[in-house]
C-alpha atoms as a PDB file:
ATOM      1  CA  UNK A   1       0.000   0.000   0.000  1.00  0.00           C
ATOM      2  CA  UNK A   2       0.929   3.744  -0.620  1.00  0.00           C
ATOM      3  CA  UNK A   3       2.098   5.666   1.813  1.00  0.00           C
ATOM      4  CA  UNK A   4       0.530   9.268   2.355  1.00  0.00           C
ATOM      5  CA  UNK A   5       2.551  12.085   2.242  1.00  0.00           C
ATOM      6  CA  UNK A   6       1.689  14.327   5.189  1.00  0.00           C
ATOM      7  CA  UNK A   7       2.355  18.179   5.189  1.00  0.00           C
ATOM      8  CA  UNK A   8       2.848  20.456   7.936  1.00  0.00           C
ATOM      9  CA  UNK A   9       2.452  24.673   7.614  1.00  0.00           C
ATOM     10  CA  UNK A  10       4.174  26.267   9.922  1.00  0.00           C
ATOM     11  CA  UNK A  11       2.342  29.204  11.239  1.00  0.00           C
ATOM     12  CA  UNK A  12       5.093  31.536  12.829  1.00  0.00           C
ATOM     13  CA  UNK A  13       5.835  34.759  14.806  1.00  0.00           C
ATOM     14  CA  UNK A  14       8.748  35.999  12.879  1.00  0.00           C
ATOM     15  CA  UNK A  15      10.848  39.312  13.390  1.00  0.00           C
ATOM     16  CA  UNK A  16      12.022  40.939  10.525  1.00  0.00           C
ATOM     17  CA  UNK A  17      15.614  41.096  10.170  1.00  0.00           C
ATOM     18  CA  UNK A  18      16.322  38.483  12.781  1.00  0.00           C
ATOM     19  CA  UNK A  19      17.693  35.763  10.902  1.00  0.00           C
ATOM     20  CA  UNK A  20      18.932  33.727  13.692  1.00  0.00           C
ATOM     21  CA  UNK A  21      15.375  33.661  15.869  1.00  0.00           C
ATOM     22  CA  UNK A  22      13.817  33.097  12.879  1.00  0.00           C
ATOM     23  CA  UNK A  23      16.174  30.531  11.803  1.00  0.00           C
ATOM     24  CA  UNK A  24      15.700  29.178  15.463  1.00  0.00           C
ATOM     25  CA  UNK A  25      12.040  28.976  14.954  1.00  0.00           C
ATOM     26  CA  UNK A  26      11.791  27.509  11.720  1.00  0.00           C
ATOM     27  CA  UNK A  27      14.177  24.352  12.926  1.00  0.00           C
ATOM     28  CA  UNK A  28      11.935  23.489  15.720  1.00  0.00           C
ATOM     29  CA  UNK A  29       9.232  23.439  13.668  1.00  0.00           C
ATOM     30  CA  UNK A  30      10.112  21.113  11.677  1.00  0.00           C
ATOM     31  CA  UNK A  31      11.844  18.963  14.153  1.00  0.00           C
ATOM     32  CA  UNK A  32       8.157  19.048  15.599  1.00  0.00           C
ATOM     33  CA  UNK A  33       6.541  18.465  12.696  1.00  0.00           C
ATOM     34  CA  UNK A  34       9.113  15.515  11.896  1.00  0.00           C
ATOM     35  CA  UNK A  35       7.894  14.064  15.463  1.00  0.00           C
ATOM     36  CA  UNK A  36       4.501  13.862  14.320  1.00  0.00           C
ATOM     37  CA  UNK A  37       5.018  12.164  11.385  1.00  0.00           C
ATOM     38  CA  UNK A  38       5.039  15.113   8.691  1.00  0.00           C
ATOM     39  CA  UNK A  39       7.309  14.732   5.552  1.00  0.00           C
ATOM     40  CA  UNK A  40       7.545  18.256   4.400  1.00  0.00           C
ATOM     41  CA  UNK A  41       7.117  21.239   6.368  1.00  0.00           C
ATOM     42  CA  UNK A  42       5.845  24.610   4.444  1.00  0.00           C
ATOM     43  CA  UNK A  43       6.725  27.924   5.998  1.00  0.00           C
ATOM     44  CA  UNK A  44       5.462  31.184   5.056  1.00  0.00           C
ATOM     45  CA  UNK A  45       6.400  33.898   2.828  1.00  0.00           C
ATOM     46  CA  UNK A  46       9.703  35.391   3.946  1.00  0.00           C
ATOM     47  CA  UNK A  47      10.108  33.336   6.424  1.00  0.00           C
ATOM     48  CA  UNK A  48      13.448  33.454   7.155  1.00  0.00           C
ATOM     49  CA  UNK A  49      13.563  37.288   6.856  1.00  0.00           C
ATOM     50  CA  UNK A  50      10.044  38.158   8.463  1.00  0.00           C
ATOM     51  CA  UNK A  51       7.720  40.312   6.529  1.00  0.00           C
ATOM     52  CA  UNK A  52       8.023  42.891   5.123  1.00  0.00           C
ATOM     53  CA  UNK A  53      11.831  43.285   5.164  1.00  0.00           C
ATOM     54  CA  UNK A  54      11.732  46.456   2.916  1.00  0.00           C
ATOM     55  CA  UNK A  55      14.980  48.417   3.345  1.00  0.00           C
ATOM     56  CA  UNK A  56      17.195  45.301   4.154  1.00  0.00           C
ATOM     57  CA  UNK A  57      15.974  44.102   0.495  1.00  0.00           C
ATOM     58  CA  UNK A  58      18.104  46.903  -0.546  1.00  0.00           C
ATOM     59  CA  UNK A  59      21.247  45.434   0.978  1.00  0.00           C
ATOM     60  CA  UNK A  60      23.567  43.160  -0.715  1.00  0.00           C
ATOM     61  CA  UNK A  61      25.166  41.691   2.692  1.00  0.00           C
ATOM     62  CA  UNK A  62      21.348  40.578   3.636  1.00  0.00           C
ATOM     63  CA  UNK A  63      20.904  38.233   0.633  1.00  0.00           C
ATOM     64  CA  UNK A  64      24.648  36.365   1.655  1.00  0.00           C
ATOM     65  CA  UNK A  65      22.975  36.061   5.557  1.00  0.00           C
ATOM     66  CA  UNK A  66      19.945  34.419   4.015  1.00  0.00           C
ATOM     67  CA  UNK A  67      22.112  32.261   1.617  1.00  0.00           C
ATOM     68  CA  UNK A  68      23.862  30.832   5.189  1.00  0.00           C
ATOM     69  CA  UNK A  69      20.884  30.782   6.882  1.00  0.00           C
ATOM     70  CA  UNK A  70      19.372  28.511   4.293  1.00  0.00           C
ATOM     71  CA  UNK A  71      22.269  26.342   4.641  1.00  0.00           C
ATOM     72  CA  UNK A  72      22.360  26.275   8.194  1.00  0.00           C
ATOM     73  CA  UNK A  73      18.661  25.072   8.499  1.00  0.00           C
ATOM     74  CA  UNK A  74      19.350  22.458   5.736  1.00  0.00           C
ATOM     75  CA  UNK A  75      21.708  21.325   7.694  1.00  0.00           C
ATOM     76  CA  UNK A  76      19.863  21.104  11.171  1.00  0.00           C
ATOM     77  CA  UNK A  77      16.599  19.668   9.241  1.00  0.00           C
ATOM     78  CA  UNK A  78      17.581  16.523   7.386  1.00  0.00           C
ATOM     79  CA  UNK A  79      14.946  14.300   8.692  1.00  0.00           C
ATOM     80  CA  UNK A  80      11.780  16.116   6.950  1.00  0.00           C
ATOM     81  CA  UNK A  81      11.430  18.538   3.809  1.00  0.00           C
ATOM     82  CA  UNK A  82      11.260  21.761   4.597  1.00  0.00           C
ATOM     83  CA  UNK A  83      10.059  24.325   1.953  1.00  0.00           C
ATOM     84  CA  UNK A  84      11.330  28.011   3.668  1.00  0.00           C
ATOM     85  CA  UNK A  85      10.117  31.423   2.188  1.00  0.00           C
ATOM     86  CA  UNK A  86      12.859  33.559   1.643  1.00  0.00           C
ATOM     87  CA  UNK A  87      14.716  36.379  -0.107  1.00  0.00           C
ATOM     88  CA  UNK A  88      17.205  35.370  -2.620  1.00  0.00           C
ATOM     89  CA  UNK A  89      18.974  37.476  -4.759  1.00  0.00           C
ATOM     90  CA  UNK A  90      21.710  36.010  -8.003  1.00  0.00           C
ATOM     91  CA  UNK A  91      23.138  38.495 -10.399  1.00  0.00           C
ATOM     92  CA  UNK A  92      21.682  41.548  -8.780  1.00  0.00           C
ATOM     93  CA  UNK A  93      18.468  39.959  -9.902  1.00  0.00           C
ATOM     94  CA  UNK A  94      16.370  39.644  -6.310  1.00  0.00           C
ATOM     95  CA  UNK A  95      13.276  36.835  -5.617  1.00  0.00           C
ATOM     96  CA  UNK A  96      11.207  36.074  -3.208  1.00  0.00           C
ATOM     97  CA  UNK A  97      11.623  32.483  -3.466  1.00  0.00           C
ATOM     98  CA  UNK A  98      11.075  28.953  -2.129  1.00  0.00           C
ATOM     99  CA  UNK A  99      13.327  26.719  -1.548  1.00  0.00           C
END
């Protein structure tokens, strides 16, 4: 028999500009959400950078903190999916993406 794939969205009180608590908050979610049994965790929009980060879109030193960031909750979050909402910028070209 098929297995179900169960989802978890993460509904969170994030800061703008504070990487690290949000970064913080995002990894226990889905370390939760892995303890219930979810396979992929879904964040919100800009999660990582809280919404709406406005002036620190403007920054090019903000886009490399989100790029670690990213990695750094990839790295703590191997046991369930996570898609995290976040700003990413390549060739001065700048997303709001999902990754």
């Amino acid at each position: 028999m098929d297995k179900a794939l169960k989802i978890a969205v993460a509904q969170l009180n994030m800061v703008v500009g504070d990487l690290k608590g949000n970064a913080r908050q995002i990894i226990e979610a889905a370390q939760a959400a892995a303890r219930s049994g979810a396979d992929v965790l879904v964040t919100p929009e800009l999660a990582l950078s809280g919404y709406p980060p406005e002036d620190l879109l403007l920054r090019p030193d903000f886009y490399r903190a989100c790029a670690a960031t990213v990695g750094e909750i990839a790295a703590e979050t191997r046991d369930i999916v996570v898609v995290l909402g976040h700003p990413y910028s390549d060739n001065g070209r700048c997303f709001n993406a999902a990754s």
